[in-house]
N, C-alpha and C. Protein backbone atom coordinates (compact mmCIF):
# COMPACT_ATOMS: atom_id res chain seq x y z
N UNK A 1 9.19 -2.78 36.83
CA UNK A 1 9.24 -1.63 35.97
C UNK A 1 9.27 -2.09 34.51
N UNK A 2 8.53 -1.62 33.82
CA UNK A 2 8.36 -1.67 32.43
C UNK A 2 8.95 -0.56 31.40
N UNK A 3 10.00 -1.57 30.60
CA UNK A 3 10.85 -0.38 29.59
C UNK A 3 10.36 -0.65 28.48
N UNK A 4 9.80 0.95 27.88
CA UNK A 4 8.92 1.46 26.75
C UNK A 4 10.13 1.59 25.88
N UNK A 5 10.47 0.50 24.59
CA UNK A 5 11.28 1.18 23.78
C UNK A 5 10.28 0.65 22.14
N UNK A 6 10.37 1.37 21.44
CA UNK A 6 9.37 0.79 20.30
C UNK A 6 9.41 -0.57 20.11
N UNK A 7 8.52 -1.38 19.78
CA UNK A 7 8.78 -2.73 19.28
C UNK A 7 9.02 -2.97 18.15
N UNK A 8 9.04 -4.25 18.10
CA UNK A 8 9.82 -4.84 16.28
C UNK A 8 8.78 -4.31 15.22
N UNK A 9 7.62 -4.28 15.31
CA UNK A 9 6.45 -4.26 14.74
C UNK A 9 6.82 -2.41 14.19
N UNK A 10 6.66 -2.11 15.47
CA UNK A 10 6.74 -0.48 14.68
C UNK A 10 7.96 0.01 14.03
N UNK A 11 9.08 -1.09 14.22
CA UNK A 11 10.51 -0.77 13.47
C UNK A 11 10.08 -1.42 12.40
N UNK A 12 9.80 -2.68 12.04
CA UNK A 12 9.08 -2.90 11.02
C UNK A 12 8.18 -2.22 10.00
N UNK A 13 7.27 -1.47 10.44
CA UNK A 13 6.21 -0.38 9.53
C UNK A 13 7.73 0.99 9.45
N UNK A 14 8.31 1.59 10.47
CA UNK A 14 9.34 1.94 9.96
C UNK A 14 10.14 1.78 8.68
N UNK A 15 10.59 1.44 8.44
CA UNK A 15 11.44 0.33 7.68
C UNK A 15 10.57 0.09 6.27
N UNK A 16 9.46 -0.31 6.26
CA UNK A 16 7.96 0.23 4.84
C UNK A 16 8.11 1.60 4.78
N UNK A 17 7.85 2.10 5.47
CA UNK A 17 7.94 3.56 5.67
C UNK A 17 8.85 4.09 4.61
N UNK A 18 9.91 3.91 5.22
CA UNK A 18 11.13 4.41 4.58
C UNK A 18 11.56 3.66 3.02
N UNK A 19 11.06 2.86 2.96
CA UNK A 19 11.19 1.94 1.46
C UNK A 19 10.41 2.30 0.55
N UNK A 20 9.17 2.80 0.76
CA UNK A 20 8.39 3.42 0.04
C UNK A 20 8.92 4.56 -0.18
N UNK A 21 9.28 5.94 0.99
CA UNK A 21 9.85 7.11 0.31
C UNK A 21 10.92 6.93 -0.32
N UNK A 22 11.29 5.80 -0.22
CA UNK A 22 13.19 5.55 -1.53
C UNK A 22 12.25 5.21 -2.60
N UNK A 23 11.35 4.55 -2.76
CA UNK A 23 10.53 4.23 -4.20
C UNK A 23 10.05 5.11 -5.09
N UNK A 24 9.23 6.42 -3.93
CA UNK A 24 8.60 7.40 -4.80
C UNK A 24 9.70 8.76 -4.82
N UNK A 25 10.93 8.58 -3.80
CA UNK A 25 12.03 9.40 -4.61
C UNK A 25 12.80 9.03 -5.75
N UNK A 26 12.75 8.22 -5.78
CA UNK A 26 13.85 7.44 -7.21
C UNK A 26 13.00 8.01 -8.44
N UNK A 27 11.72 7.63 -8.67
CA UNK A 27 10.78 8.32 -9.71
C UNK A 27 10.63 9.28 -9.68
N UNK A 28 10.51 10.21 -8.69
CA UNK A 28 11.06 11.73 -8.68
C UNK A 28 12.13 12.39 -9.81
N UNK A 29 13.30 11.60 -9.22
CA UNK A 29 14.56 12.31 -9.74
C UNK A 29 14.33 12.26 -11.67
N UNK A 30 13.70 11.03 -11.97
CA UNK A 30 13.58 10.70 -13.36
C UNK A 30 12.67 11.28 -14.16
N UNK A 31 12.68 12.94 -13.66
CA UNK A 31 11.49 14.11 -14.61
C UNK A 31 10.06 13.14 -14.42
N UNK A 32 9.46 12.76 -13.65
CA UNK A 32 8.44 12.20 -13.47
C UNK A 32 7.24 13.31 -13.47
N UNK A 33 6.28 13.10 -14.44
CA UNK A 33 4.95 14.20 -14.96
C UNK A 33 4.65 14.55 -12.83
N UNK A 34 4.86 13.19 -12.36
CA UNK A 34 3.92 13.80 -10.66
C UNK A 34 5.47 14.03 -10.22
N UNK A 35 6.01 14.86 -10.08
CA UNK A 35 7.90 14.90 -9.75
C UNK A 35 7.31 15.49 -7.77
N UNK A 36 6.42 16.72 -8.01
CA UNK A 36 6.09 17.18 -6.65
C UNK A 36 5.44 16.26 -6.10
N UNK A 37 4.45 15.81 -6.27
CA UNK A 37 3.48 14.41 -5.56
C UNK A 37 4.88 13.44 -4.50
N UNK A 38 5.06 13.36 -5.74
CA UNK A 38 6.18 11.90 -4.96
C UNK A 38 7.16 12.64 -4.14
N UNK A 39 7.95 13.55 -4.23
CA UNK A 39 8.31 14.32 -3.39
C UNK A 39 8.01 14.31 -2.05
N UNK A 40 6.37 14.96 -2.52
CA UNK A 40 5.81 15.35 -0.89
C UNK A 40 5.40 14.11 -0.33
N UNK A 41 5.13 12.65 -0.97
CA UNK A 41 4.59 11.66 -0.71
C UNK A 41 5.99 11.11 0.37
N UNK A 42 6.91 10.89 -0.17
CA UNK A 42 8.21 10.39 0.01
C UNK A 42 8.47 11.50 1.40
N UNK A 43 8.74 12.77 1.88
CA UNK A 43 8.46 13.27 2.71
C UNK A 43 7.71 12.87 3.85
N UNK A 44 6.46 13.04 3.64
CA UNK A 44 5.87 12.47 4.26
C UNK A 44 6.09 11.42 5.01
N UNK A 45 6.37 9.92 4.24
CA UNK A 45 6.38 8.35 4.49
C UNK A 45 8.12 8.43 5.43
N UNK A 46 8.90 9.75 5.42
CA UNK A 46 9.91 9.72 6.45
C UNK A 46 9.43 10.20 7.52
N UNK A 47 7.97 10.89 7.76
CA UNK A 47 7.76 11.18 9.04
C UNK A 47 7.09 10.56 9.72
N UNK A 48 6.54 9.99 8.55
CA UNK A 48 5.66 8.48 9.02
C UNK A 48 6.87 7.23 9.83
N UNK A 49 7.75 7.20 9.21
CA UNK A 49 8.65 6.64 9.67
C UNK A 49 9.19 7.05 11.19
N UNK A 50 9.70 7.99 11.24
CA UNK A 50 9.95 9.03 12.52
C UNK A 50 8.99 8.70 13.60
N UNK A 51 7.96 9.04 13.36
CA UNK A 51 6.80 8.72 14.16
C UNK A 51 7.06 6.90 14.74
N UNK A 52 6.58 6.25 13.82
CA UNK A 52 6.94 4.84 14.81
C UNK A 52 8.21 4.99 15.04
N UNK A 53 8.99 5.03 14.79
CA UNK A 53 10.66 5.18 15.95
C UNK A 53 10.01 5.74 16.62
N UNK A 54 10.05 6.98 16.78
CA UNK A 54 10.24 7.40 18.60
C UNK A 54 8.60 7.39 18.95
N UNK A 55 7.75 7.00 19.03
CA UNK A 55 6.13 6.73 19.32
C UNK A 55 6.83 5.47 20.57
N UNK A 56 6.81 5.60 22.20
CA UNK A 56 6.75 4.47 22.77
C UNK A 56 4.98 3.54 22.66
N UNK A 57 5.17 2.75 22.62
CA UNK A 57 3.95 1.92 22.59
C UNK A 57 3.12 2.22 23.62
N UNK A 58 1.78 2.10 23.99
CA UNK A 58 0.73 2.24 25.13
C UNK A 58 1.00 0.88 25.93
N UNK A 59 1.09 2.19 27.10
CA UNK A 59 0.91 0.38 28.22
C UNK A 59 -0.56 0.51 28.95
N UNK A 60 -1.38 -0.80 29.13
CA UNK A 60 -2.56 -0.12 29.76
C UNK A 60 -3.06 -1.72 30.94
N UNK A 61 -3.14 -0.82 32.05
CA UNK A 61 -2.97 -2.14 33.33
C UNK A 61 -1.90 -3.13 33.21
N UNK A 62 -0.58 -2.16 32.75
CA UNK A 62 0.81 -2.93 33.03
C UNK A 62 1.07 -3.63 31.61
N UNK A 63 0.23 -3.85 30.64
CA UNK A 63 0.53 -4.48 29.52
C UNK A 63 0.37 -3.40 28.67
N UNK A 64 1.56 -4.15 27.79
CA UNK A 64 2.11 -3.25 26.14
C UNK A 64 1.08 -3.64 25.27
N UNK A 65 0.57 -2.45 24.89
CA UNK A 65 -0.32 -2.76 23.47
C UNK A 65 0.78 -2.75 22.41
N UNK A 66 0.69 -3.81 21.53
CA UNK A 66 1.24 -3.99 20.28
C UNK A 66 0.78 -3.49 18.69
N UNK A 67 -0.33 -3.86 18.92
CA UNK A 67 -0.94 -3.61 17.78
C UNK A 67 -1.82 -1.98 17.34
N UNK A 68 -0.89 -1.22 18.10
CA UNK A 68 -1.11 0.36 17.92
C UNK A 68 -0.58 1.41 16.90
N UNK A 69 -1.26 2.24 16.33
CA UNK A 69 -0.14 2.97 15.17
C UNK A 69 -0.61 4.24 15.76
N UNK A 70 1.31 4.72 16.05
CA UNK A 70 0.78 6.18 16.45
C UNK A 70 -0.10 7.47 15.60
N UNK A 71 -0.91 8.40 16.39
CA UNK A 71 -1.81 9.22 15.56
C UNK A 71 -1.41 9.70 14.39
N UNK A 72 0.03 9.79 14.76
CA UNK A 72 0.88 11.24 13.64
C UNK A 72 1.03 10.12 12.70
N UNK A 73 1.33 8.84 12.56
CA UNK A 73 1.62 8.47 11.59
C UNK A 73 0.06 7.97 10.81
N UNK A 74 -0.73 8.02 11.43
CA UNK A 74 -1.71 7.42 10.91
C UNK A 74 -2.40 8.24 9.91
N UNK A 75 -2.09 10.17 10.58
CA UNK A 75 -2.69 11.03 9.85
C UNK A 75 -1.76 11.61 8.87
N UNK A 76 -0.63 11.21 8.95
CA UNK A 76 0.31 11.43 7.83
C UNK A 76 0.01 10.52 6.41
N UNK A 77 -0.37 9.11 6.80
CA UNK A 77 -0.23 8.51 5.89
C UNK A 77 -1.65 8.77 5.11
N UNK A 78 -2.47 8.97 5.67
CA UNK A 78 -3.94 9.73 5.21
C UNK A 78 -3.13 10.82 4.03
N UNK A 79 -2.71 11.50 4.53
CA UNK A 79 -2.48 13.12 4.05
C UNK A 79 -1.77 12.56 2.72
N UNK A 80 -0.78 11.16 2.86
CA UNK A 80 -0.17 11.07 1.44
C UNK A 80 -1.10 10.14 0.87
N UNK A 81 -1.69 9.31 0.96
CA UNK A 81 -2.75 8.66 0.13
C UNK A 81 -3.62 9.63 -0.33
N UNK A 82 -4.23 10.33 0.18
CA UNK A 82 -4.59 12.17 -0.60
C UNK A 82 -3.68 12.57 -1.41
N UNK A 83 -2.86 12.80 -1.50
CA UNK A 83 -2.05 13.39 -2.00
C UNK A 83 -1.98 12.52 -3.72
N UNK A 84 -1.42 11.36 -3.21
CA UNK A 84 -1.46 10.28 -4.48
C UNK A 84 -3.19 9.88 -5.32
N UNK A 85 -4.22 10.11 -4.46
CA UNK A 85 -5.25 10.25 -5.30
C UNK A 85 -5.41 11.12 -6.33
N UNK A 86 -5.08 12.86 -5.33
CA UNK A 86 -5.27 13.77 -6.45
C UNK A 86 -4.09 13.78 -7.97
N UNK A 87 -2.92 12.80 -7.41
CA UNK A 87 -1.87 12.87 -8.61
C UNK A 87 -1.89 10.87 -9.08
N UNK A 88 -2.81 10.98 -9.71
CA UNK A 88 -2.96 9.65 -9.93
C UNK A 88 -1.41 8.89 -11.22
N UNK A 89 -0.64 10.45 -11.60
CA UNK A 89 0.13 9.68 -12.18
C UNK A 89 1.67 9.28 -11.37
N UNK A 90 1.09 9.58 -9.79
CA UNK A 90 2.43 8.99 -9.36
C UNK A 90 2.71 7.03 -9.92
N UNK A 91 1.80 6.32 -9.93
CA UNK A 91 2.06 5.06 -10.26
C UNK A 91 1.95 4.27 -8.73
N UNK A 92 1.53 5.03 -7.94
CA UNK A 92 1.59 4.47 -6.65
C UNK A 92 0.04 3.86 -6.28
N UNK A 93 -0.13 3.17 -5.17
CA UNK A 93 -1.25 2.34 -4.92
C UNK A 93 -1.96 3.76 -4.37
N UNK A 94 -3.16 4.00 -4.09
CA UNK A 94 -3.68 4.85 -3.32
C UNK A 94 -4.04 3.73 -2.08
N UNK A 95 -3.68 2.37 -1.49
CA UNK A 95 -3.45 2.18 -0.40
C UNK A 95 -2.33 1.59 0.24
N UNK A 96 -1.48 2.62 -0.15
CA UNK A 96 0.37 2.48 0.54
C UNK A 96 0.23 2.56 1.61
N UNK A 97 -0.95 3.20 2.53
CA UNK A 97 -0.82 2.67 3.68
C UNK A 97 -0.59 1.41 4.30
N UNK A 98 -1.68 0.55 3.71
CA UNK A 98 -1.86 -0.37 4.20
C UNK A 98 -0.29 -1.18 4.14
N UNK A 99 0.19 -0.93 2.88
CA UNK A 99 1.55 -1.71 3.04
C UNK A 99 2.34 -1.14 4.40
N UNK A 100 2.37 0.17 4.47
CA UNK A 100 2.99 0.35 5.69
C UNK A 100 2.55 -0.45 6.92
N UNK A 101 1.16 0.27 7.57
CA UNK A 101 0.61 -0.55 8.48
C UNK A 101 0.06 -1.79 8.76
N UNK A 102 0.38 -3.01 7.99
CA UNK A 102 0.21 -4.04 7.95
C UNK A 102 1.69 -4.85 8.93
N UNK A 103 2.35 -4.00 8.70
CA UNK A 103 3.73 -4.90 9.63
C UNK A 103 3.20 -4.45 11.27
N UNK A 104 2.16 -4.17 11.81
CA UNK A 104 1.57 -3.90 12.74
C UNK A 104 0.54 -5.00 12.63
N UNK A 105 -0.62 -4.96 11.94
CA UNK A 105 -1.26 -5.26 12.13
C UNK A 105 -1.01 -6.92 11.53
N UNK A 106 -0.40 -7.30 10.63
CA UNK A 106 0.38 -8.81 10.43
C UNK A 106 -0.93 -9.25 8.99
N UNK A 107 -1.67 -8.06 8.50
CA UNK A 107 -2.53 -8.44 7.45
C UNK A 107 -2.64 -7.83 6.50
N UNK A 108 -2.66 -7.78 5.26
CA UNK A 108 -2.71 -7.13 4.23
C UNK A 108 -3.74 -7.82 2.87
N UNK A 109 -4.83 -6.73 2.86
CA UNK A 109 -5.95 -6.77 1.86
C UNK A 109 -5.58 -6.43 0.90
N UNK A 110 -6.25 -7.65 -0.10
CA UNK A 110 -6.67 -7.87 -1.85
C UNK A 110 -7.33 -6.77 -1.93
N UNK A 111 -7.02 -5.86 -3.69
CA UNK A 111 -8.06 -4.89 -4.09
C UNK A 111 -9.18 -5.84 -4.13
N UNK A 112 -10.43 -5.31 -4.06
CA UNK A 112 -12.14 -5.75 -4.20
C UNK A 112 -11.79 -6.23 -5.35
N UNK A 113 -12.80 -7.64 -5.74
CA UNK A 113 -13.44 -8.11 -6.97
C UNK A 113 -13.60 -7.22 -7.82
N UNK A 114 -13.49 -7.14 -9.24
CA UNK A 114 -13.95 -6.16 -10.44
C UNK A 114 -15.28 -7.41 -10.48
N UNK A 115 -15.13 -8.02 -10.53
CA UNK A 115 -16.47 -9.25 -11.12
C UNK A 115 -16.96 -8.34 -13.01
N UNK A 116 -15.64 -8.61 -13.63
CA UNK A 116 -15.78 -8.69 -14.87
C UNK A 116 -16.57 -10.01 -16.15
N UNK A 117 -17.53 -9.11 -16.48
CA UNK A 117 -18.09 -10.26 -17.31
C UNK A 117 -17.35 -10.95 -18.67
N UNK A 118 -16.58 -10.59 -18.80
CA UNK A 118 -16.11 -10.99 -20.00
C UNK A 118 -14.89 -12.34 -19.41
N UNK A 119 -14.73 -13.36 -20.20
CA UNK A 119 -14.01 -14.21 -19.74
C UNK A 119 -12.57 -13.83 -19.51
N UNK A 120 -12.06 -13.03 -20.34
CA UNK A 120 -11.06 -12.76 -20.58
C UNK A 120 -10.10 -11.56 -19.97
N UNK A 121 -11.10 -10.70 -19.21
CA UNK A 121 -10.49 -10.26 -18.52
C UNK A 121 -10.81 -10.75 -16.66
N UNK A 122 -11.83 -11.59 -16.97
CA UNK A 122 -11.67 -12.70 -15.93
C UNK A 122 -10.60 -13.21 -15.29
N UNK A 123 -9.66 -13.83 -16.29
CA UNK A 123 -8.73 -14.52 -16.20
C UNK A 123 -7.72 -13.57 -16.00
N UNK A 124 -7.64 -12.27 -16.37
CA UNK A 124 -6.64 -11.44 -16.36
C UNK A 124 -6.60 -10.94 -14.31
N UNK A 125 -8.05 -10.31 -14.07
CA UNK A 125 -8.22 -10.57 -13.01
C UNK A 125 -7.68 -11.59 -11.83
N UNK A 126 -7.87 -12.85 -12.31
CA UNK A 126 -7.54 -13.78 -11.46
C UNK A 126 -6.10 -14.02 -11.55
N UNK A 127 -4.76 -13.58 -12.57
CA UNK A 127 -3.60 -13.88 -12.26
C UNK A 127 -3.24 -12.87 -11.72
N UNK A 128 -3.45 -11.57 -12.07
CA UNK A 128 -3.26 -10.38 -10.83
C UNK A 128 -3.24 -10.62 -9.55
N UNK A 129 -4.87 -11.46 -8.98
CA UNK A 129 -4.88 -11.44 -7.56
C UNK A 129 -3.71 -12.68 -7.30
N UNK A 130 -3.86 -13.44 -8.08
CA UNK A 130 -2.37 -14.56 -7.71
C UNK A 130 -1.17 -13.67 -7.50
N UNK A 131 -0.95 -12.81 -8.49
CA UNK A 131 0.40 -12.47 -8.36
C UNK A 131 0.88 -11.54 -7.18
N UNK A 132 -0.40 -11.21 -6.59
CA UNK A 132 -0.62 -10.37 -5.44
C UNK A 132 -0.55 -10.60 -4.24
N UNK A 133 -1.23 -11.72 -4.23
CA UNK A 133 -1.55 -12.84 -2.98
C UNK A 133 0.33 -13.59 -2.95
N UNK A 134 0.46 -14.28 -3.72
CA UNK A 134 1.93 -14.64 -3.97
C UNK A 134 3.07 -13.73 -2.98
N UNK A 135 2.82 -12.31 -3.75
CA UNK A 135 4.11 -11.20 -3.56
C UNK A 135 3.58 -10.80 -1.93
N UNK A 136 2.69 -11.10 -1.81
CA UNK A 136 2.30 -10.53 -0.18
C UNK A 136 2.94 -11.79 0.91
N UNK A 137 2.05 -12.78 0.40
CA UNK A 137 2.80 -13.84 1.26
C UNK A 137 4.43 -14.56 1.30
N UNK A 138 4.27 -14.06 0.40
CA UNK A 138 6.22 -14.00 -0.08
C UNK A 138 7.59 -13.62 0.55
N UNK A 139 6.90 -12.29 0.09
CA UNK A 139 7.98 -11.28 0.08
C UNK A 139 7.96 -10.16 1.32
N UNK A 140 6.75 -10.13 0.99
CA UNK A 140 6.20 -8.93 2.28
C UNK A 140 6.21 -9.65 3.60
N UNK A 141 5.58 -10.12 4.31
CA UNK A 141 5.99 -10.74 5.60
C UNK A 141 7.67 -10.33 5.82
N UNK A 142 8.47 -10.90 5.73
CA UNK A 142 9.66 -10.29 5.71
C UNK A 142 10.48 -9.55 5.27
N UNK A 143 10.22 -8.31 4.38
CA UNK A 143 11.07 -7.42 3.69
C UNK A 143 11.31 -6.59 4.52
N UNK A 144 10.79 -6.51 6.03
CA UNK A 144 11.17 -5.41 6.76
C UNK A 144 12.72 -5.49 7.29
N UNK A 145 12.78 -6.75 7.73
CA UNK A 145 14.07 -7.31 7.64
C UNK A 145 15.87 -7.16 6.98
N UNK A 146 14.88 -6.68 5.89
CA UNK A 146 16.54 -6.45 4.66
C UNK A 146 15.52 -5.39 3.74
N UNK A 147 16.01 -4.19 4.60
CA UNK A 147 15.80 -2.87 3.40
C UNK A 147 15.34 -2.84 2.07
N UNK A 148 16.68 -3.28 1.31
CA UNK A 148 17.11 -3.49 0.32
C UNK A 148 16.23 -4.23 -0.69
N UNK A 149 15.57 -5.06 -0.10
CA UNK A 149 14.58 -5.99 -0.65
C UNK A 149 13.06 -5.37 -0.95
N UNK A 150 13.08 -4.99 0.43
CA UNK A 150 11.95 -4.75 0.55
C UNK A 150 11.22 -3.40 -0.32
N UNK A 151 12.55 -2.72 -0.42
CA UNK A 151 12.37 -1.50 -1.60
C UNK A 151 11.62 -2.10 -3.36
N UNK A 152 12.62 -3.54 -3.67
CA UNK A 152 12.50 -4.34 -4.96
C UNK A 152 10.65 -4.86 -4.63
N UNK A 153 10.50 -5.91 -3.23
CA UNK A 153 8.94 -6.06 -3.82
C UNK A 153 7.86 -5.66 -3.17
N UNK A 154 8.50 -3.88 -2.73
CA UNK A 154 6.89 -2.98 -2.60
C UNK A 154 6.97 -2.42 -4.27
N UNK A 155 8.13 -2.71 -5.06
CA UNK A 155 7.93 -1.83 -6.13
C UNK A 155 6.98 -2.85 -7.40
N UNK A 156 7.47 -4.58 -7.08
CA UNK A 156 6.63 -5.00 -7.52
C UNK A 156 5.15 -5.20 -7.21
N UNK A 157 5.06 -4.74 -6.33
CA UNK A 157 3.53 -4.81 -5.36
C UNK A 157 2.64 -3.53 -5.83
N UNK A 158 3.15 -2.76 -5.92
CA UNK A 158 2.94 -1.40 -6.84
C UNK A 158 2.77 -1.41 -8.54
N UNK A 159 3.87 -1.95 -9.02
CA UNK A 159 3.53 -2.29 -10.52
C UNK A 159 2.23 -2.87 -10.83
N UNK A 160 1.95 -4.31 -9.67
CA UNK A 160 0.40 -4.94 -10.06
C UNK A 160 -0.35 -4.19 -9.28
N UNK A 161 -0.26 -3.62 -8.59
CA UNK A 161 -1.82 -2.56 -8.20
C UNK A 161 -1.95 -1.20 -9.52
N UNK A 162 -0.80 -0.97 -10.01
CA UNK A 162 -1.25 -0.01 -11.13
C UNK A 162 -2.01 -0.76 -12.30
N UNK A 163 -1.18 -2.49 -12.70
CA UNK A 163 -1.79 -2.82 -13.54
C UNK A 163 -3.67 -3.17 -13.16
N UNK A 164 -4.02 -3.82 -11.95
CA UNK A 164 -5.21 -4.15 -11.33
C UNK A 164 -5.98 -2.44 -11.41
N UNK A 165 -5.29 -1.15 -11.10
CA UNK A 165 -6.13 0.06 -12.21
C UNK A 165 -6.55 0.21 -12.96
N UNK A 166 -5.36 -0.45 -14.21
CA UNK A 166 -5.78 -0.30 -15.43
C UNK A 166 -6.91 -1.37 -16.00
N UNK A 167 -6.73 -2.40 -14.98
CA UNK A 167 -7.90 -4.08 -15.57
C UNK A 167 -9.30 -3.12 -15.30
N UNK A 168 -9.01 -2.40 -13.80
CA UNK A 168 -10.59 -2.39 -13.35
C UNK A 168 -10.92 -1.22 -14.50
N UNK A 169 -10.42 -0.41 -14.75
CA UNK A 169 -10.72 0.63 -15.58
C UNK A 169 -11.67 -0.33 -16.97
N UNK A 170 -10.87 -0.85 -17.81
CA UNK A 170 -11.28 -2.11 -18.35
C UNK A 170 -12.31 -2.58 -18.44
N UNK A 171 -12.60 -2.82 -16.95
CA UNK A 171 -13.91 -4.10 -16.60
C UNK A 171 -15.33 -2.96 -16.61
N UNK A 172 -14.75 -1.79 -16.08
CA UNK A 172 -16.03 -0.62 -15.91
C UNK A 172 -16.04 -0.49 -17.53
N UNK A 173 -15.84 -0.13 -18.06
CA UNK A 173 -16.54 -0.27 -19.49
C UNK A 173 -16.48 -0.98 -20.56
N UNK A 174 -16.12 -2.38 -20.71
CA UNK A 174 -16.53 -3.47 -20.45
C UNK A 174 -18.05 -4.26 -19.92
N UNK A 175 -18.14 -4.09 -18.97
CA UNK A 175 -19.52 -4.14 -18.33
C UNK A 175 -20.71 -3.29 -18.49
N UNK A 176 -20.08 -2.34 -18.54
CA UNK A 176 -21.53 -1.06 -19.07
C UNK A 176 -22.19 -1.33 -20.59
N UNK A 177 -21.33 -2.19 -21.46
CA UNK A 177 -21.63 -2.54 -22.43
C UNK A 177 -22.86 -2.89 -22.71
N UNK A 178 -24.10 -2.75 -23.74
CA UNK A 178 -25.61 -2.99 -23.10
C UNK A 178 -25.42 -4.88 -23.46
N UNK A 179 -24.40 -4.99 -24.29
CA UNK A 179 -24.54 -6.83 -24.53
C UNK A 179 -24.38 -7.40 -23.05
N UNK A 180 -23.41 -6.51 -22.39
CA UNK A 180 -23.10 -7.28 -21.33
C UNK A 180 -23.69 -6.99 -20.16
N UNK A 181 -25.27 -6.24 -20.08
CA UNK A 181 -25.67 -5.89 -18.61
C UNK A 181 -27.05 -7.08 -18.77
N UNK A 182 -27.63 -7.06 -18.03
CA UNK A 182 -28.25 -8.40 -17.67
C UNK A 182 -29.79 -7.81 -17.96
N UNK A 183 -30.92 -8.58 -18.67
CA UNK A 183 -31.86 -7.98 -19.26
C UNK A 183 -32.76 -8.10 -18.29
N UNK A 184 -33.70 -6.83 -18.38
CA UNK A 184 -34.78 -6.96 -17.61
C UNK A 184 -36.46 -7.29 -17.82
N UNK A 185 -36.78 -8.08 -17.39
CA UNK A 185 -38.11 -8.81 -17.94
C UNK A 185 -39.36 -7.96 -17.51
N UNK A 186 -40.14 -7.61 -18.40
CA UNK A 186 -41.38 -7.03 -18.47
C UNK A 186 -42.81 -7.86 -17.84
């Protein structure tokens, strides 16, 4: 007989879950221009939470699938990454999912290349993705572990995806520049 009780993995995305809605409630309380966004975002990321707690895992020909995220949380976390698109001044990533569901899946993706022409925000580019790559392999792998932490570096994980907004914003006009688009031969 096989006992279905959630695994570490989904107490884990749990546990993101819930660190994120302490992140985008704290900015709430502080008259924040998106005060409802984060609200309903933070809402949300507790039912997202809810959901992996009591979601037992799939068993299929006697074996536990692991690497499953239940529906409700999957379409919850949709509904708040919507949510944070249309209120772009929550300060939040528009893919907080992925921070959630990555303690499932054990991987977590770099924003895309800007492939900025200018040297200088080249370089700006490239310590971002360091500081990114760094805070992922760091910190994240285990913040599910100790709450407390993990609240401190999804918030730094968040600070450089707002700043990596503001670069790419940057690099798009920047690049549209006619010095800087690439000439075409007659």
């Amino acid at each position: 007989m096989i006992i279905r009780t959630p695994l570490p993995n989904a107490l884990h995305a749990a546990a993101r879950a819930r660190a994120i809605a302490g992140v985008a409630r704290r900015r709430s309380v502080l008259n924040h221009p998106a005060q409802e966004a984060l609200t309903t975002v933070a809402d949300l990321l507790d039912d997202v939470a809810l959901a992996f707690e009591t979601n037992l895992p799939p068993v299929l020909d006697g074996v536990v699938i692991t690497n499953t995220i239940p529906f409700d949380a999957s379409l919850l976390l949709s509904i708040a990454e919507d949510v944070i698109v249309q209120n772009g001044s929550t300060g939040l990533p528009d893919c907080l999912g992925r921070y959630v569901t990555s303690a499932v899946f054990g991987t977590l993706e770099l924003p895309r290349l800007l492939h900025p022409v200018s040297a200088q925000l080249a370089s700006q580019e490239t310590r971002l993705r360091v500081a990114l790559q760094q805070l992922h392999e760091r910190h994240l792998t285990g913040a599910g572990e100790r709450p407390e932490a993990a609240a401190v570096y999804l918030e730094a994980a968040f600070k450089l995806h707002l700043n990596w907004a503001r670069l790419a914003a940057a690099v798009a006009v920047d690049n549209a520049r006619p010095c800087n688009r690439p000439t075409v031969a007659q």
